[in-house]
C-alpha atoms as a PDB file:
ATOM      1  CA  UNK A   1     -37.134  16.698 -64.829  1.00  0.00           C
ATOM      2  CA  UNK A   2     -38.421  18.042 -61.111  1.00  0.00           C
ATOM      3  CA  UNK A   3     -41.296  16.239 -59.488  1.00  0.00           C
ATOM      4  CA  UNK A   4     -44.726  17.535 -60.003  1.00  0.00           C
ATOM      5  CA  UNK A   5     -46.498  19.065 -57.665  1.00  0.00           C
ATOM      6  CA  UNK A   6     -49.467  16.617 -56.916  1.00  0.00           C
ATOM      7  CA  UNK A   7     -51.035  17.729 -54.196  1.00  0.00           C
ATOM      8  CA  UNK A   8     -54.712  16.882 -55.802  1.00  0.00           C
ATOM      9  CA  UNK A   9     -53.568  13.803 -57.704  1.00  0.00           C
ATOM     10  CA  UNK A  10     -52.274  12.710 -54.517  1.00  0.00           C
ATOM     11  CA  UNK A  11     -55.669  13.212 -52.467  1.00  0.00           C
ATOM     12  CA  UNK A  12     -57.711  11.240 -54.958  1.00  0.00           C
ATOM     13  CA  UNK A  13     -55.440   8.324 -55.467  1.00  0.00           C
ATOM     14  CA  UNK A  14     -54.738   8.056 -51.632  1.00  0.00           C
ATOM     15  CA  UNK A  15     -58.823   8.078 -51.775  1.00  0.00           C
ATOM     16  CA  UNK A  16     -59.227   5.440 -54.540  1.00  0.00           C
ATOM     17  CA  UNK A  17     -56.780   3.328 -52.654  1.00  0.00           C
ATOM     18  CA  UNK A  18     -58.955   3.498 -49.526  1.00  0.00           C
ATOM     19  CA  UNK A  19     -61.783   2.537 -51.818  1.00  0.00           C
ATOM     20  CA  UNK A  20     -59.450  -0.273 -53.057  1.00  0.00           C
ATOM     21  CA  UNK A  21     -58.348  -1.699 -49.817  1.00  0.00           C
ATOM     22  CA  UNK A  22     -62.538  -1.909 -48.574  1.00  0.00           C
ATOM     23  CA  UNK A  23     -64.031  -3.220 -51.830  1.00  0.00           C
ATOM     24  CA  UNK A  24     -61.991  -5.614 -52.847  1.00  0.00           C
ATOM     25  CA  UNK A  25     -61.911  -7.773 -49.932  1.00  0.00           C
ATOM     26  CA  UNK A  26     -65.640  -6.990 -49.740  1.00  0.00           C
ATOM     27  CA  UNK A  27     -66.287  -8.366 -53.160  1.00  0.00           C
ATOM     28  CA  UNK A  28     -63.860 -11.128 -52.563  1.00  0.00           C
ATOM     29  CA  UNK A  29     -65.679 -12.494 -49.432  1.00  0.00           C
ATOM     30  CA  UNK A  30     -68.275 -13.826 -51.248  1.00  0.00           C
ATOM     31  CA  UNK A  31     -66.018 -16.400 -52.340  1.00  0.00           C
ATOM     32  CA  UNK A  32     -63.411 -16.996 -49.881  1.00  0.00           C
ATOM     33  CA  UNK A  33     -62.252 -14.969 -47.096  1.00  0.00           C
ATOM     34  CA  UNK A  34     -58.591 -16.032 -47.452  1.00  0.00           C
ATOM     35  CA  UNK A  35     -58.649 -14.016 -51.098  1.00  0.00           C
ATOM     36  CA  UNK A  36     -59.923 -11.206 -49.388  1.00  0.00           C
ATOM     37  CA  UNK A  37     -57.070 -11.293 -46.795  1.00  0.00           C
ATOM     38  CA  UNK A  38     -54.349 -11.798 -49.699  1.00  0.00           C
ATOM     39  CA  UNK A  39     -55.631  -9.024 -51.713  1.00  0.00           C
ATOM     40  CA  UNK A  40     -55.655  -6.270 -48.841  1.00  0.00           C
ATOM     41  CA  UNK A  41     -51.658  -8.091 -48.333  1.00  0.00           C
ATOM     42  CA  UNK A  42     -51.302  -7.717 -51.851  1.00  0.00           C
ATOM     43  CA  UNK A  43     -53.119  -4.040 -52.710  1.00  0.00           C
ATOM     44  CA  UNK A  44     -51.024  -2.748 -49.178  1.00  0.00           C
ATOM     45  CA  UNK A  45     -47.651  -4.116 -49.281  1.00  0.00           C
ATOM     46  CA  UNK A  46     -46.931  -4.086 -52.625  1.00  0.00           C
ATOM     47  CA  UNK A  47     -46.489  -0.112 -52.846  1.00  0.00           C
ATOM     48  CA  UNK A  48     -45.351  -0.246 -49.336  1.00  0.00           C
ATOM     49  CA  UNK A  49     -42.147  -2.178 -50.302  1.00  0.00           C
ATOM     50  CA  UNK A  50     -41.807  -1.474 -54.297  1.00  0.00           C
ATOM     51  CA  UNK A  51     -41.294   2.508 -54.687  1.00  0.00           C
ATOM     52  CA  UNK A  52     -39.754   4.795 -57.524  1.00  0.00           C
ATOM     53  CA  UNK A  53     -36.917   6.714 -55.710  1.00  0.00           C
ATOM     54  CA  UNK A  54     -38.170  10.428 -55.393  1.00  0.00           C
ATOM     55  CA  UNK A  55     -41.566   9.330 -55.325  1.00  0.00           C
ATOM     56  CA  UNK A  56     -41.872   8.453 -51.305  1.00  0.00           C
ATOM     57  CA  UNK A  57     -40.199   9.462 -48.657  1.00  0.00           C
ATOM     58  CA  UNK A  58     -39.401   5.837 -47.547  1.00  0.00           C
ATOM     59  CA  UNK A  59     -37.780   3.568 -50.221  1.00  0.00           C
ATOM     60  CA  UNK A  60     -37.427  -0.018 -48.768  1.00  0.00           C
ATOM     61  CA  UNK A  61     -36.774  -1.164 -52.219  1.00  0.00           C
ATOM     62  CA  UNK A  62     -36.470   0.452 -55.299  1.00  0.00           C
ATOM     63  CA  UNK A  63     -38.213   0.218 -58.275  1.00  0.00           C
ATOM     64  CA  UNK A  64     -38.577   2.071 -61.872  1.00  0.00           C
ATOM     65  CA  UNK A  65     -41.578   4.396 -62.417  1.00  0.00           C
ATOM     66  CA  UNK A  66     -42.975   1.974 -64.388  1.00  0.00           C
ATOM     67  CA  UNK A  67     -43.311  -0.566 -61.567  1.00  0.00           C
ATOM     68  CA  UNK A  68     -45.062   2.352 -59.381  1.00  0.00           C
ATOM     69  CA  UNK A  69     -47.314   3.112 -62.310  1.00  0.00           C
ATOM     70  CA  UNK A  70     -48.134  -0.704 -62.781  1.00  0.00           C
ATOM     71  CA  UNK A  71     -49.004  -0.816 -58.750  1.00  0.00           C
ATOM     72  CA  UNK A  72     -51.661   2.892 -58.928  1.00  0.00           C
ATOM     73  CA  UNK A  73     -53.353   0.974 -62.224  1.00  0.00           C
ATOM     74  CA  UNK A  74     -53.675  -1.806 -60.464  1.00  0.00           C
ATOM     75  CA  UNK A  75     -55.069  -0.060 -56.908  1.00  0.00           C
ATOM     76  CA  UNK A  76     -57.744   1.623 -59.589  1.00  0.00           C
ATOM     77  CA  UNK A  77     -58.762  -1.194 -61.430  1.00  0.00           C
ATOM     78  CA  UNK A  78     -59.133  -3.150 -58.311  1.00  0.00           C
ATOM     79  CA  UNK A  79     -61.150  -0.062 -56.970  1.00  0.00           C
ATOM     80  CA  UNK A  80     -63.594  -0.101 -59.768  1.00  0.00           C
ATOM     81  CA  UNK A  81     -64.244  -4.045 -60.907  1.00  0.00           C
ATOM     82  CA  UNK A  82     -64.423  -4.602 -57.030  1.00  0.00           C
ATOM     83  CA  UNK A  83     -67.200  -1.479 -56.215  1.00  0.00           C
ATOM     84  CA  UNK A  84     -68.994  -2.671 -59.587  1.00  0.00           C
ATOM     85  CA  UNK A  85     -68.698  -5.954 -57.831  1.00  0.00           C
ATOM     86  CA  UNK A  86     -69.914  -5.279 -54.038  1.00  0.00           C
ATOM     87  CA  UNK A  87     -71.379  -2.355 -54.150  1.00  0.00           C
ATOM     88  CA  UNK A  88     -74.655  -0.473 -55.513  1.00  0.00           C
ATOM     89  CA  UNK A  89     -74.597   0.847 -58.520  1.00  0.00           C
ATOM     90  CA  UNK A  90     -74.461   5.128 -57.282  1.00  0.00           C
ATOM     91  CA  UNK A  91     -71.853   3.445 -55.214  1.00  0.00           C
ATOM     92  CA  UNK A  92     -70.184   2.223 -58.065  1.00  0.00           C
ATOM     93  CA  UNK A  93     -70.501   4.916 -60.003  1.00  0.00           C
ATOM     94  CA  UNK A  94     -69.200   7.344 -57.439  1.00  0.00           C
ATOM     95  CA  UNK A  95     -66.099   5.080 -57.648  1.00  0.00           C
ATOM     96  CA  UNK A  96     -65.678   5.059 -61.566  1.00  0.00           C
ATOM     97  CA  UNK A  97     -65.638   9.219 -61.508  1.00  0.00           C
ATOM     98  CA  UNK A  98     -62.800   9.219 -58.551  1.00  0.00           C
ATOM     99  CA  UNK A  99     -61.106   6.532 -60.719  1.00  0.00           C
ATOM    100  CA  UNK A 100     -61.425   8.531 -63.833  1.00  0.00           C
ATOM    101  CA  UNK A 101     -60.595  11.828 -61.898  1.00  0.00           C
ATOM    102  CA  UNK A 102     -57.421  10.258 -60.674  1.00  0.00           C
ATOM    103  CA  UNK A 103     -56.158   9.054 -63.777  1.00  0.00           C
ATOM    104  CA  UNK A 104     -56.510  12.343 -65.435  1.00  0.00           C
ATOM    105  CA  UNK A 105     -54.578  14.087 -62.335  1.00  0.00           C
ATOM    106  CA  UNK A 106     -51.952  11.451 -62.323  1.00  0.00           C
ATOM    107  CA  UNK A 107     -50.563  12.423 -65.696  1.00  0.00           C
ATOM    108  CA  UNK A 108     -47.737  14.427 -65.271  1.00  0.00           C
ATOM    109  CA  UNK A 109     -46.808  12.484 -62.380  1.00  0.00           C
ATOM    110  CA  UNK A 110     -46.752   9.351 -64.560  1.00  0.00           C
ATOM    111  CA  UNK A 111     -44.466  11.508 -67.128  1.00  0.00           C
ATOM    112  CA  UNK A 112     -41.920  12.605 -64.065  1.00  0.00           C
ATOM    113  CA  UNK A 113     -41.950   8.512 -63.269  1.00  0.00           C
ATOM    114  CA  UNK A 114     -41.594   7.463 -66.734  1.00  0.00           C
ATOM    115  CA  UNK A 115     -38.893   9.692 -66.788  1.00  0.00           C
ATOM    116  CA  UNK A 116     -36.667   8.559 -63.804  1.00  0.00           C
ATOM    117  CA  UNK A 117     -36.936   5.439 -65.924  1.00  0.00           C
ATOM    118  CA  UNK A 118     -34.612   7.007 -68.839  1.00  0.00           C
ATOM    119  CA  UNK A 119     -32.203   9.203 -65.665  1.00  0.00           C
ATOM    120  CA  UNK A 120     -31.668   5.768 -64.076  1.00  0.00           C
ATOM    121  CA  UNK A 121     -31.479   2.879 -66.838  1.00  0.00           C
END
């Protein structure tokens, strides 16, 4: 199976990301700014090290498709609980539509990934 073309998927989960990487520390701040410095370690080097072969350019160390699924569902949940968390609710909002607009454009790349699972296990 070829990769997708995800040209759109791609802007709006690089976008949720961003939203990600901001909120999350800014909702865990309230609490402890050491958490906030973990999770922007955690939500940035994560999918910086773990990739799906095919997926990136740069693999540092390979992963299934499941992994890099696992790692974009967790970028988007952390996008949404933490802008529900920090931020006003239009704010919020705004977030849950990009979350819900990337998941619905990530499909078929989740399908390609899933299926470099079966190729390479």
């Amino acid at each position: 199976m070829e990769r997708p073309d995800d040209r759109i998927a791609s802007v709006l989960r690089f976008a949720a990301e961003l939203v990600a990487w901001v909120a999350t520390p800014w909702a865990l701040s309230k609490y402890s700014w050491l958490l906030a410095v973990l999770a922007v370690v955690v939500l940035i080097g994560l999918p910086t090290v773990f990739s799906t072969p095919g997926d990136k350019a740069q693999v540092i160390i390979p992963v299934p498709g499941t992994v890099t699924i696992l790692l974009v569902v967790l970028q988007l949940a952390a996008a949404a609980i933490a802008a529900w968390s920090a931020w006003p609710i239009y704010a919020a909002v705004l977030v849950s539509l990009l979350v819900a607009a990337t998941l619905v454009t990530e499909r078929r790349r989740w399908q390609w990934l899933l299926s470099t699972d079966r190729h390479t296990g």
